[in-house]
N, C-alpha and C. Protein backbone atom coordinates (compact mmCIF):
# COMPACT_ATOMS: atom_id res chain seq x y z
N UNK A 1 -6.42 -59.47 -96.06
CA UNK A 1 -5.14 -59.51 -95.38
C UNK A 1 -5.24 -58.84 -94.01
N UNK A 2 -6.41 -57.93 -94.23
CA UNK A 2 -6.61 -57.04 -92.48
C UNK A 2 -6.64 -58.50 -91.54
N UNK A 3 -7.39 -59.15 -91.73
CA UNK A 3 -7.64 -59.72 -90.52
C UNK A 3 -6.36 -60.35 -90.12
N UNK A 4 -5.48 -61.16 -91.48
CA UNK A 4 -4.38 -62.00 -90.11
C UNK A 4 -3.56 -60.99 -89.77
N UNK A 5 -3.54 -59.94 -90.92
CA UNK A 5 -2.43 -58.50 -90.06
C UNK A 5 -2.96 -58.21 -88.94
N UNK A 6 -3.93 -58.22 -88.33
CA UNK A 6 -4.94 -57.84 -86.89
C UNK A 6 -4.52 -58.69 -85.59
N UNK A 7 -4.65 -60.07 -86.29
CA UNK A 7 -4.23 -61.33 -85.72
C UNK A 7 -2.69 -61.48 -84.95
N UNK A 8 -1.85 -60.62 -86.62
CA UNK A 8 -0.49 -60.91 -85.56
C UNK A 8 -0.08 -59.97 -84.54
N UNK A 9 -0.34 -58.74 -84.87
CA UNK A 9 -0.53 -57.66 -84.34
C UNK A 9 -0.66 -57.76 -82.89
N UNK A 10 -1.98 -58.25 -82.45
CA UNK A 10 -2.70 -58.87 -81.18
C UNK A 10 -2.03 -59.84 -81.04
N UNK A 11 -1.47 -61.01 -81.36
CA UNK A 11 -0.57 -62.21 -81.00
C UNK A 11 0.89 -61.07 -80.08
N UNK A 12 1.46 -60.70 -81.20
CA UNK A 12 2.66 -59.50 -80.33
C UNK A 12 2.12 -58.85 -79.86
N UNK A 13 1.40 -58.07 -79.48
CA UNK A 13 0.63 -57.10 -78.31
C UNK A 13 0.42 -58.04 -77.25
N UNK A 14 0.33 -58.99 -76.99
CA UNK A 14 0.07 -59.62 -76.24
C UNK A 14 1.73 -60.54 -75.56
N UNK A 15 2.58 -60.45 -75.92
CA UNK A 15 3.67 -60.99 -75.64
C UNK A 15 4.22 -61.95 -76.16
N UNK A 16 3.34 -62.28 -76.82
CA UNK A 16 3.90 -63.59 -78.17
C UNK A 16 5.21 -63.50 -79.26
N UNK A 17 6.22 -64.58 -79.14
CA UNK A 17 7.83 -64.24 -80.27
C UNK A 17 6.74 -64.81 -81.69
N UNK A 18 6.40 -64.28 -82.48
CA UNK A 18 5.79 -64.38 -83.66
C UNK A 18 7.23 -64.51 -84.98
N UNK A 19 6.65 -65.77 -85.62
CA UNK A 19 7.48 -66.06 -87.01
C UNK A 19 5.95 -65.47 -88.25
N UNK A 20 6.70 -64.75 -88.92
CA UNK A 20 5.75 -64.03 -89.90
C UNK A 20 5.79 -63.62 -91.06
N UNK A 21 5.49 -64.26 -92.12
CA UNK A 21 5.66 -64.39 -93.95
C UNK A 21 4.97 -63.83 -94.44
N UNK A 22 4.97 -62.98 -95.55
CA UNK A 22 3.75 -62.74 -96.60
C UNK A 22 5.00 -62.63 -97.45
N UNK A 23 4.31 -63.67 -98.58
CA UNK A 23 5.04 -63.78 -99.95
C UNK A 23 3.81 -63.70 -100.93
N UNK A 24 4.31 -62.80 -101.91
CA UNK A 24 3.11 -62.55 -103.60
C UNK A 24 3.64 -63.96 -104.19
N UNK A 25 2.25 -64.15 -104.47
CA UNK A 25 2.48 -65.08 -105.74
C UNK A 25 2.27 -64.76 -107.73
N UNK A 26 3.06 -64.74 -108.21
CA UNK A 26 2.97 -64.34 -109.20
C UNK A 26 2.36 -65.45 -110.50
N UNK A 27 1.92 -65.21 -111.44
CA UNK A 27 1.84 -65.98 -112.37
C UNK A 27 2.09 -65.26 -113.91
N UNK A 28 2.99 -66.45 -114.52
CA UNK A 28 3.66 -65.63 -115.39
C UNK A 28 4.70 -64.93 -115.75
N UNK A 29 4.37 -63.97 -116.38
CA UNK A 29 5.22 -62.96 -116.60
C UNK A 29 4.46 -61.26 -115.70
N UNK A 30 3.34 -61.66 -115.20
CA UNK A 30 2.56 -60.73 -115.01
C UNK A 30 3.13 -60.10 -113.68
N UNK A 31 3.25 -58.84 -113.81
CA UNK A 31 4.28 -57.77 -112.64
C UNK A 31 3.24 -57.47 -111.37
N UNK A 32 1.81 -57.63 -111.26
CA UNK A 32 0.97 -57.40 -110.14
C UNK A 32 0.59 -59.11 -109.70
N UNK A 33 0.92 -59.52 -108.45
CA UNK A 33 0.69 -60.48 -107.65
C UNK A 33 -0.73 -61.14 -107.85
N UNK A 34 -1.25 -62.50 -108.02
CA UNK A 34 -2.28 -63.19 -107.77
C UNK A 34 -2.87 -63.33 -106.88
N UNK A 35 -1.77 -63.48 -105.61
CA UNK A 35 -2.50 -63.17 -104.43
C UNK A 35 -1.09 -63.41 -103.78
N UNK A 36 -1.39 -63.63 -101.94
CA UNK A 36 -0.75 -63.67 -100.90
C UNK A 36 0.01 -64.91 -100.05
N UNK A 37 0.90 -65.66 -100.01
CA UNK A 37 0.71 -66.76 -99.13
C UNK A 37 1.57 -65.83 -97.48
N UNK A 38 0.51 -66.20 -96.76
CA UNK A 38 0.67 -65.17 -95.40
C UNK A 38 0.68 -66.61 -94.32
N UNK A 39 1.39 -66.79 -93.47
CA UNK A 39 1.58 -67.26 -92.58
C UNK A 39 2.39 -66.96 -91.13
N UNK A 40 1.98 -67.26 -90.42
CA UNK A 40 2.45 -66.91 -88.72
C UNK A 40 2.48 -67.92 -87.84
N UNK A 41 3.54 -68.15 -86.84
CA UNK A 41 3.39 -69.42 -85.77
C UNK A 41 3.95 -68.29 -84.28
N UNK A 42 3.23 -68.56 -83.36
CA UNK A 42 3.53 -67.85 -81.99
C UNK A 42 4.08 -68.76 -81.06
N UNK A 43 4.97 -68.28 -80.44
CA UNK A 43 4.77 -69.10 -79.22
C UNK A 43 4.73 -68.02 -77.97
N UNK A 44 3.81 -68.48 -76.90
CA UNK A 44 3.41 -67.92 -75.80
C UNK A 44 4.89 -67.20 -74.65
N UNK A 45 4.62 -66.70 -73.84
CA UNK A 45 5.79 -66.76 -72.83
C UNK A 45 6.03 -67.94 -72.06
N UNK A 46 5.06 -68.60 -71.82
CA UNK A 46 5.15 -69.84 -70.98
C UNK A 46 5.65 -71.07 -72.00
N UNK A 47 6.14 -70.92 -73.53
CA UNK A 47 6.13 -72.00 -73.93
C UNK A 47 5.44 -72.63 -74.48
N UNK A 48 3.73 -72.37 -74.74
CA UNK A 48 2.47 -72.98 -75.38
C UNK A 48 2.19 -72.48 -76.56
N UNK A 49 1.82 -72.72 -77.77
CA UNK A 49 1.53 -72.18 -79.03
C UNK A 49 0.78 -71.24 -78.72
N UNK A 50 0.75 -70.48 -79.74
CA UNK A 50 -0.13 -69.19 -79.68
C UNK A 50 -0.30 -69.31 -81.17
N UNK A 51 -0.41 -67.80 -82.30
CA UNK A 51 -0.94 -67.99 -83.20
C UNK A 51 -0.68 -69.22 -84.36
N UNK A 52 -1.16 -69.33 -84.83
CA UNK A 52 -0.55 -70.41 -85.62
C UNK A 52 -1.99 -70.06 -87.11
N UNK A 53 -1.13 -69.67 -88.55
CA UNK A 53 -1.85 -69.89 -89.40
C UNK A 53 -1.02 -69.89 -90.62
N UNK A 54 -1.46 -70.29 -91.81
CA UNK A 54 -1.14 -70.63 -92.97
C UNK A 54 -2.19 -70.53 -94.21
N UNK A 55 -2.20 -69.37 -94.60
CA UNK A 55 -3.56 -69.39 -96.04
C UNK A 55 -3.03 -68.03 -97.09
N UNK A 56 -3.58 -68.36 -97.97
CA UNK A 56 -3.45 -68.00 -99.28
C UNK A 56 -4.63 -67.35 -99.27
N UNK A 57 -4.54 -65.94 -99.33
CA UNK A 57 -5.09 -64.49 -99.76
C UNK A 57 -5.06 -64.20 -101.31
N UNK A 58 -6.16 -64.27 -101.76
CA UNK A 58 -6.18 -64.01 -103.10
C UNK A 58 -6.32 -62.15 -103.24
N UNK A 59 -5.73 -61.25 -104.75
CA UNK A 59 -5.99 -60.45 -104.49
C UNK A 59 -6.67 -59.75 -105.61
N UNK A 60 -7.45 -59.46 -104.61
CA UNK A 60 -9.09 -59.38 -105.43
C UNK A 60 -9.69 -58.05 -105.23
N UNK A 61 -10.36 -57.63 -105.66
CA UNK A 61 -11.06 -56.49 -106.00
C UNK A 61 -12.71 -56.90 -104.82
N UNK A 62 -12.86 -56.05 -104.64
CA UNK A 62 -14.69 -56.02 -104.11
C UNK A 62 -15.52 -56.68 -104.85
N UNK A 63 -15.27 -56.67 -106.03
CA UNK A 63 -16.27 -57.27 -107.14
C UNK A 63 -15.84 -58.55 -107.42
N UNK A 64 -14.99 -59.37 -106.60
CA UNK A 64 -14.07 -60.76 -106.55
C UNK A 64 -13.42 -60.80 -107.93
N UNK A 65 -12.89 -59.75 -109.15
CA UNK A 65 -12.09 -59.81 -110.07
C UNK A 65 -10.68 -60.04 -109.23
N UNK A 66 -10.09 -61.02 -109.87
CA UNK A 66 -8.35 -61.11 -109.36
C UNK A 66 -7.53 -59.99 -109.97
N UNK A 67 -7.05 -59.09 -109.55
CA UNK A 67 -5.82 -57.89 -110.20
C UNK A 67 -4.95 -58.60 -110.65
N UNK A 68 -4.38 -59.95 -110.35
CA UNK A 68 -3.27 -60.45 -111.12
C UNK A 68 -3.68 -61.13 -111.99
N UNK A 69 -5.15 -60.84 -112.55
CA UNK A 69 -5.13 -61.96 -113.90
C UNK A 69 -6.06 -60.84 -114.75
N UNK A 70 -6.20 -59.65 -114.50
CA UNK A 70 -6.65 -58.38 -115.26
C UNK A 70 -5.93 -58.44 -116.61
N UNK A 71 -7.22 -58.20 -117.81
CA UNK A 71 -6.55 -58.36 -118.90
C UNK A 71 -6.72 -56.77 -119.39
N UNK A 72 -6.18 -56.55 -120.81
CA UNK A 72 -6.32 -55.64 -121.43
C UNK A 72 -6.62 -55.75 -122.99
N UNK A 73 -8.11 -55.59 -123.52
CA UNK A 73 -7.76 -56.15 -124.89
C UNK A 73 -8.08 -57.59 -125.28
N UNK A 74 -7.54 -58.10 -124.37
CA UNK A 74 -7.27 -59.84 -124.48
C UNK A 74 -5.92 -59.91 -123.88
N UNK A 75 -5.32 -58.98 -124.05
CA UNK A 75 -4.08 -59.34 -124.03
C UNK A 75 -3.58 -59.11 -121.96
N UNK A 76 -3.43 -60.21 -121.31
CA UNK A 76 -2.85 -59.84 -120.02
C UNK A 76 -1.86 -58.79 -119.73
N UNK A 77 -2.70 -58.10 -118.46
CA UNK A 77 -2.27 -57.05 -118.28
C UNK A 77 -2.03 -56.86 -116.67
N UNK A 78 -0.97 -56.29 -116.21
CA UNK A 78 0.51 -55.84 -117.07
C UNK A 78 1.15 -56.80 -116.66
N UNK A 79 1.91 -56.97 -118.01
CA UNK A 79 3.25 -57.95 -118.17
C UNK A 79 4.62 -57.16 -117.66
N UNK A 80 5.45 -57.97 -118.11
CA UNK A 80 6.74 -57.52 -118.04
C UNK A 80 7.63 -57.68 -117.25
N UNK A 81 8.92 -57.04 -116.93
CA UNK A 81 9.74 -57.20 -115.65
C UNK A 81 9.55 -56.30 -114.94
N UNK A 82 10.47 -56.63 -114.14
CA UNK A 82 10.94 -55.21 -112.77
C UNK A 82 12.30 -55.60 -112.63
N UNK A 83 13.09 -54.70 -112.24
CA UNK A 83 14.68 -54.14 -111.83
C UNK A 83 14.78 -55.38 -110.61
């Protein structure tokens, strides 16, 4: 996620009106996210595109295990709600 957070960062540092999403994706019932859908569109001062991206960040561990599909037991872990 560093890098497009870097990306937009530098897009607005630079003078760019930036549109900018990060939504979790969940699966399940499971309360920790699968991953990220992160997207950004810029436009310049003059009117010309600037950043422009759209991708799905999985969220993963160093060892490429997904945290949102961590089991316990067998049993997926952690379930449940939130408030």
């Amino acid at each position: 996620m560093r890098t497009y957070e870097s990306m937009v960062y530098t897009a607005v540092m630079a003078g760019q009106d930036v549109m900018y999403t990060v939504s979790p994706r969940y699966e399940g019932s499971r309360t920790v996210p699968t991953g990220y859908d992160m997207s950004a569109y810029g436009i310049n001062s003059d009117g010309s595109v600037g950043i422009d991206f759209d991708v799905f960040i999985p969220n993963e561990l160093s060892t490429g295990d997904n945290l949102g599909t961590q089991s316990s037991g067998g049993v997926p872990a952690p379930t449940g709600s939130t408030p």
